[in-house]
N, C-alpha and C. Protein backbone atom coordinates (compact mmCIF):
# COMPACT_ATOMS: atom_id res chain seq x y z
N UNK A 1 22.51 8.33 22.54
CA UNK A 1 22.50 7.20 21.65
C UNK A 1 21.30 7.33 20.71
N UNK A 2 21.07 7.14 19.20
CA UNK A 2 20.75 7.68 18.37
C UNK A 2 19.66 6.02 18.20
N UNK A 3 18.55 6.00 17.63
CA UNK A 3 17.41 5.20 17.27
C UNK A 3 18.17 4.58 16.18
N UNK A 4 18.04 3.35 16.14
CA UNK A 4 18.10 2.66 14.98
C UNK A 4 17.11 3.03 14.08
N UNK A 5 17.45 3.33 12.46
CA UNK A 5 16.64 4.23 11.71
C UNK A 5 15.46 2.44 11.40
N UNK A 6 14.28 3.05 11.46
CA UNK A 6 13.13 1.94 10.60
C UNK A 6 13.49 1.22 9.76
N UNK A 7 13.03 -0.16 9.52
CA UNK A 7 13.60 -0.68 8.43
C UNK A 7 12.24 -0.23 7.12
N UNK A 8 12.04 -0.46 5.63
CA UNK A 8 11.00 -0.21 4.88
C UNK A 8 9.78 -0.53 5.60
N UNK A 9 9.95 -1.40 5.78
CA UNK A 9 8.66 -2.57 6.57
C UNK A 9 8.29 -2.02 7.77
N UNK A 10 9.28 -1.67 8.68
CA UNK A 10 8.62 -0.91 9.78
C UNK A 10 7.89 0.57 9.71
N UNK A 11 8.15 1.15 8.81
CA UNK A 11 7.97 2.89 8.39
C UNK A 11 6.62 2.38 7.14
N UNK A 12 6.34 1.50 6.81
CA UNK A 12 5.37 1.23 5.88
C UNK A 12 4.10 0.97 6.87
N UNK A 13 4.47 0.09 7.79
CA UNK A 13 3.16 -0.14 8.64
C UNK A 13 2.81 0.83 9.34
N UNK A 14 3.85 1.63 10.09
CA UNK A 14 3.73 2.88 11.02
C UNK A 14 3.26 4.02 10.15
N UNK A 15 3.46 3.96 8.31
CA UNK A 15 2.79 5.19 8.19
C UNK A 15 1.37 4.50 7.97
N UNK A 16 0.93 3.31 7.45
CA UNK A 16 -1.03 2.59 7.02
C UNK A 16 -1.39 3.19 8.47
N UNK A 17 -0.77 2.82 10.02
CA UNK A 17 -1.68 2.64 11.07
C UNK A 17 -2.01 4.64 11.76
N UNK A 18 -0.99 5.20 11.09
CA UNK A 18 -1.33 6.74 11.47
C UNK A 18 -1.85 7.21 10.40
N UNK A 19 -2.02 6.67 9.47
CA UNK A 19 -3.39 7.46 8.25
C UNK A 19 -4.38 7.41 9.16
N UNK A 20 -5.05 7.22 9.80
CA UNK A 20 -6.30 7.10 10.64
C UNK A 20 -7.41 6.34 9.58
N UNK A 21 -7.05 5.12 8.85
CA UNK A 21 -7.54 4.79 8.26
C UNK A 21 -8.66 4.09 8.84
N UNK A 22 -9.72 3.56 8.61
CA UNK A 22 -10.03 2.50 9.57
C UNK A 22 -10.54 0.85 8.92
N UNK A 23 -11.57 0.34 9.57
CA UNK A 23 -11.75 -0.84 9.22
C UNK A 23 -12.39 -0.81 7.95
N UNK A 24 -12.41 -1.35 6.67
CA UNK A 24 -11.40 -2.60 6.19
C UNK A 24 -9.97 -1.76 5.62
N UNK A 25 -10.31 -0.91 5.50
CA UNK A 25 -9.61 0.16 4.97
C UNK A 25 -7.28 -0.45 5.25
N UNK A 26 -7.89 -0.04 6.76
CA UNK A 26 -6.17 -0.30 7.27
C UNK A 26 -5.98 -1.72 6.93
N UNK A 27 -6.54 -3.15 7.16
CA UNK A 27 -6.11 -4.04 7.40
C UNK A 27 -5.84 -4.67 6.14
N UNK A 28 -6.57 -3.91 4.95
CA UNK A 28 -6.35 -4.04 3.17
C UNK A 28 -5.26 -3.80 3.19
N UNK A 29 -5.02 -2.95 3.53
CA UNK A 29 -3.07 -2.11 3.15
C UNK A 29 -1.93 -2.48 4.30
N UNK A 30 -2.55 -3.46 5.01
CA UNK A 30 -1.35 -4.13 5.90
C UNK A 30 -1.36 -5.59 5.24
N UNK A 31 -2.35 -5.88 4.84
CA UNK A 31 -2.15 -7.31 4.04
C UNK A 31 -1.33 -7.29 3.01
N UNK A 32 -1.55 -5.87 2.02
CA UNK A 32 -0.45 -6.05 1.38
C UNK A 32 0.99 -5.63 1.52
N UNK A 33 1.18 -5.37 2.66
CA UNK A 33 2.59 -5.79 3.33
C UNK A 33 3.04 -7.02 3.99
N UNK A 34 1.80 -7.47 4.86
CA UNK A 34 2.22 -8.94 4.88
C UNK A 34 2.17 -10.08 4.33
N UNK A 35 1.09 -9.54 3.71
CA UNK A 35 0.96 -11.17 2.44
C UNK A 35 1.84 -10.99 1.30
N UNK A 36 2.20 -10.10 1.00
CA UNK A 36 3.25 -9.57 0.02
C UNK A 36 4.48 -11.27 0.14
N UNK A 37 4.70 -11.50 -1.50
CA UNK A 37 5.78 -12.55 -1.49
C UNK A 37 7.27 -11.61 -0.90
N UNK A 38 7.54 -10.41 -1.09
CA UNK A 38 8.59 -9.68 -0.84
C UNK A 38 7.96 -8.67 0.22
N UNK A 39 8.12 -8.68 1.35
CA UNK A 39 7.51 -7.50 2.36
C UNK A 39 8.63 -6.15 2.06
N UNK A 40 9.93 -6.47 2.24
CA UNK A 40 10.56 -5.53 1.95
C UNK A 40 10.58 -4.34 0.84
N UNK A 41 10.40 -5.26 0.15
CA UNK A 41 9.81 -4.50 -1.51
C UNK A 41 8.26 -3.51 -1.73
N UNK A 42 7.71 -4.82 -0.97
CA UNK A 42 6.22 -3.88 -0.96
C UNK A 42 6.24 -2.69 -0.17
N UNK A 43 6.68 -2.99 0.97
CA UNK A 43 7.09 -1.52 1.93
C UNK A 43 7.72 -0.49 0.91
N UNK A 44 8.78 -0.90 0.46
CA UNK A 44 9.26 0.38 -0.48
C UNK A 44 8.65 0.66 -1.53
N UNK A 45 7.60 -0.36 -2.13
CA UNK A 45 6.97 0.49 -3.29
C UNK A 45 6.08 1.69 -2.55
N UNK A 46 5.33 1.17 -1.65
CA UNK A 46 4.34 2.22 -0.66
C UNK A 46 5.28 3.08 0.05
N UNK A 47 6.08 3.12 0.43
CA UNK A 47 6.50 4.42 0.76
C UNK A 47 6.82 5.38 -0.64
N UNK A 48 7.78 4.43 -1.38
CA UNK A 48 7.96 5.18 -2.67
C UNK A 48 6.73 6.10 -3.19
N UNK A 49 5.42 5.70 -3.29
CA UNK A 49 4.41 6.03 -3.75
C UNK A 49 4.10 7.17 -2.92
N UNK A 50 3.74 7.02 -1.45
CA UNK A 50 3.96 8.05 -0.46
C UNK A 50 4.59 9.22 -0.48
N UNK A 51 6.38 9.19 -1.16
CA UNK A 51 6.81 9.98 -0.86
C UNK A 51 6.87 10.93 -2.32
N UNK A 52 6.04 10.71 -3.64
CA UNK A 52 5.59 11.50 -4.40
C UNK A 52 4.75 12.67 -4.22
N UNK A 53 3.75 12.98 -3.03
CA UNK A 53 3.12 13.59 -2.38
C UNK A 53 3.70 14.26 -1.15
N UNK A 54 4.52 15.50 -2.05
CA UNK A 54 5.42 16.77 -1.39
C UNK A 54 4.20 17.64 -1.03
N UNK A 55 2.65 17.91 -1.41
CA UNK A 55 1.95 19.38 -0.93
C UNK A 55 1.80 19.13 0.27
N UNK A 56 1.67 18.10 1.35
CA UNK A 56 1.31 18.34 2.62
C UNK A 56 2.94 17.59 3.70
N UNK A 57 2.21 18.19 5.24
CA UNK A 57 3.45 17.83 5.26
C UNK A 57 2.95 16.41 6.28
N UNK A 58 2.05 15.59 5.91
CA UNK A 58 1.77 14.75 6.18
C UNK A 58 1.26 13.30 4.69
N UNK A 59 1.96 12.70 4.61
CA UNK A 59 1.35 12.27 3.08
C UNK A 59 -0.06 10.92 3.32
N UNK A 60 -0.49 11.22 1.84
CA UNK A 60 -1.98 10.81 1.47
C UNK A 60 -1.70 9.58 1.08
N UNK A 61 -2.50 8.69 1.80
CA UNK A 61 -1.95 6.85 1.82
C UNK A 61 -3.36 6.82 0.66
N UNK A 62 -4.58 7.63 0.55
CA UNK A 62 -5.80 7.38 -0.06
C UNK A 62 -5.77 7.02 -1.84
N UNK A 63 -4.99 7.72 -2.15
CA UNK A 63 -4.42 7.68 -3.72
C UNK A 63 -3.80 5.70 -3.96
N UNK A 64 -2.98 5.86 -3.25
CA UNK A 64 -2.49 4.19 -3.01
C UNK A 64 -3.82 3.13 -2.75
N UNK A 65 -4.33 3.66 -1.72
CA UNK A 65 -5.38 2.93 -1.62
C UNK A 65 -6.52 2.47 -2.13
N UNK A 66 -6.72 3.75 -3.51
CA UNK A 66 -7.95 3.83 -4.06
C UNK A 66 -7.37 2.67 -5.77
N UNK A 67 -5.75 2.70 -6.06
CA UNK A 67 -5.13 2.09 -6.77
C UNK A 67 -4.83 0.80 -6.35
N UNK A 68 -4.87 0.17 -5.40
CA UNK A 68 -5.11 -1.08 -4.89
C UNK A 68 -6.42 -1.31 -4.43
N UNK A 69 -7.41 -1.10 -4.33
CA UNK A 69 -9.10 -1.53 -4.63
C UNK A 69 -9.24 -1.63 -6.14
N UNK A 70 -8.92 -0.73 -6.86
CA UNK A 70 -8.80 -1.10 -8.19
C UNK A 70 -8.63 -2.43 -8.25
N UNK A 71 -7.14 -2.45 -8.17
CA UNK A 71 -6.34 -3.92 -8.54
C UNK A 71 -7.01 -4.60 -8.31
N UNK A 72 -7.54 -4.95 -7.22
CA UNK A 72 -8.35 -6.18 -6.30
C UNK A 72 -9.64 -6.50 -7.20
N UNK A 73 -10.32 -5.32 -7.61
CA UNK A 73 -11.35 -5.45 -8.27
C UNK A 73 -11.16 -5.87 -9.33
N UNK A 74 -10.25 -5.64 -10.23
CA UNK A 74 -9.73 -5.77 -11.91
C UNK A 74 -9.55 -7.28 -11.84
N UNK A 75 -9.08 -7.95 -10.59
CA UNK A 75 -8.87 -9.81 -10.57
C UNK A 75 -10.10 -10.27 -9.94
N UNK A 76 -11.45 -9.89 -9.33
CA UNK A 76 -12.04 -10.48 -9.10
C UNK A 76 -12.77 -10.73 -9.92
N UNK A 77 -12.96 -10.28 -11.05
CA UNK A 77 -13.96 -10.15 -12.48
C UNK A 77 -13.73 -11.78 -13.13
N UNK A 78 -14.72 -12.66 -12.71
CA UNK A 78 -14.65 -13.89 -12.59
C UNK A 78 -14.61 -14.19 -14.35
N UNK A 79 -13.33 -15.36 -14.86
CA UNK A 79 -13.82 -15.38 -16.41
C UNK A 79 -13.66 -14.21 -17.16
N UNK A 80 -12.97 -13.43 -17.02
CA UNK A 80 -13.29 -11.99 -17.69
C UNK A 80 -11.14 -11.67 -18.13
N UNK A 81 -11.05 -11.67 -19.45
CA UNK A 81 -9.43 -10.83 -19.01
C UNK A 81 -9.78 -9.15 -18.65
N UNK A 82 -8.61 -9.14 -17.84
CA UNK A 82 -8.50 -7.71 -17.09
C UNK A 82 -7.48 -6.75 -17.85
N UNK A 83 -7.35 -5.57 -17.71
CA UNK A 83 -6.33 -4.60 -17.55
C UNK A 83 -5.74 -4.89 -18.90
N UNK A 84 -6.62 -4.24 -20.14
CA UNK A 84 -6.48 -4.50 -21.47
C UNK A 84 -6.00 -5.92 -22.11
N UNK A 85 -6.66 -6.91 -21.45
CA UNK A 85 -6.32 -8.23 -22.12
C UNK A 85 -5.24 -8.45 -21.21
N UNK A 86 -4.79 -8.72 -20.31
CA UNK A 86 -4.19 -9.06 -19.05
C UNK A 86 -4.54 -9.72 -18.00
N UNK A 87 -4.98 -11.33 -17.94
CA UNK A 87 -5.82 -11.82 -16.79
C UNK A 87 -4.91 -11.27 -15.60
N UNK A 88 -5.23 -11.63 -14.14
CA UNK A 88 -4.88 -11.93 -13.52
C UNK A 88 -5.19 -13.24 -12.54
């Protein structure tokens, strides 16, 4: 009898918690799966993103990660528009 295949959401968290990421690191990139208004979606953008990175045969969650600290940072800029005249 064959595994029910992952749903996005499950294969999104299972790949943040085997990056060997660690603290704040992992729990940044599980928030934005769970705080996400769409979890399903967010899971598939991050895997999507994931699965652009064919050289290893393990993929690099760090690229994603270093593009969402961005983000985070680009909206905390108090009073300021962001991301060429783009508040958030």
């Amino acid at each position: 009898m064959m595994a029910e295949p992952l749903s996005d959401y499950e294969a999104a968290l299972s790949a943040i918690r085997q990056s060997g990421l660690g603290h704040p690191d992992r729990p940044l990139l599980e928030s934005f799966i769970d705080d996400s208004v769409d979890r399903g979606r967010a899971a598939a953008f991050l895997l999507k993103r994931l699965s652009r990175d064919t050289t290893t045969s393990k993929p690099d969650i760090g690229a994603f990660l270093a593009d969402w600290k961005r983000t985070i940072a680009m909206c905390n800029i108090p009073s300021q528009e962001n991301f060429h005249g783009v508040g958030c």
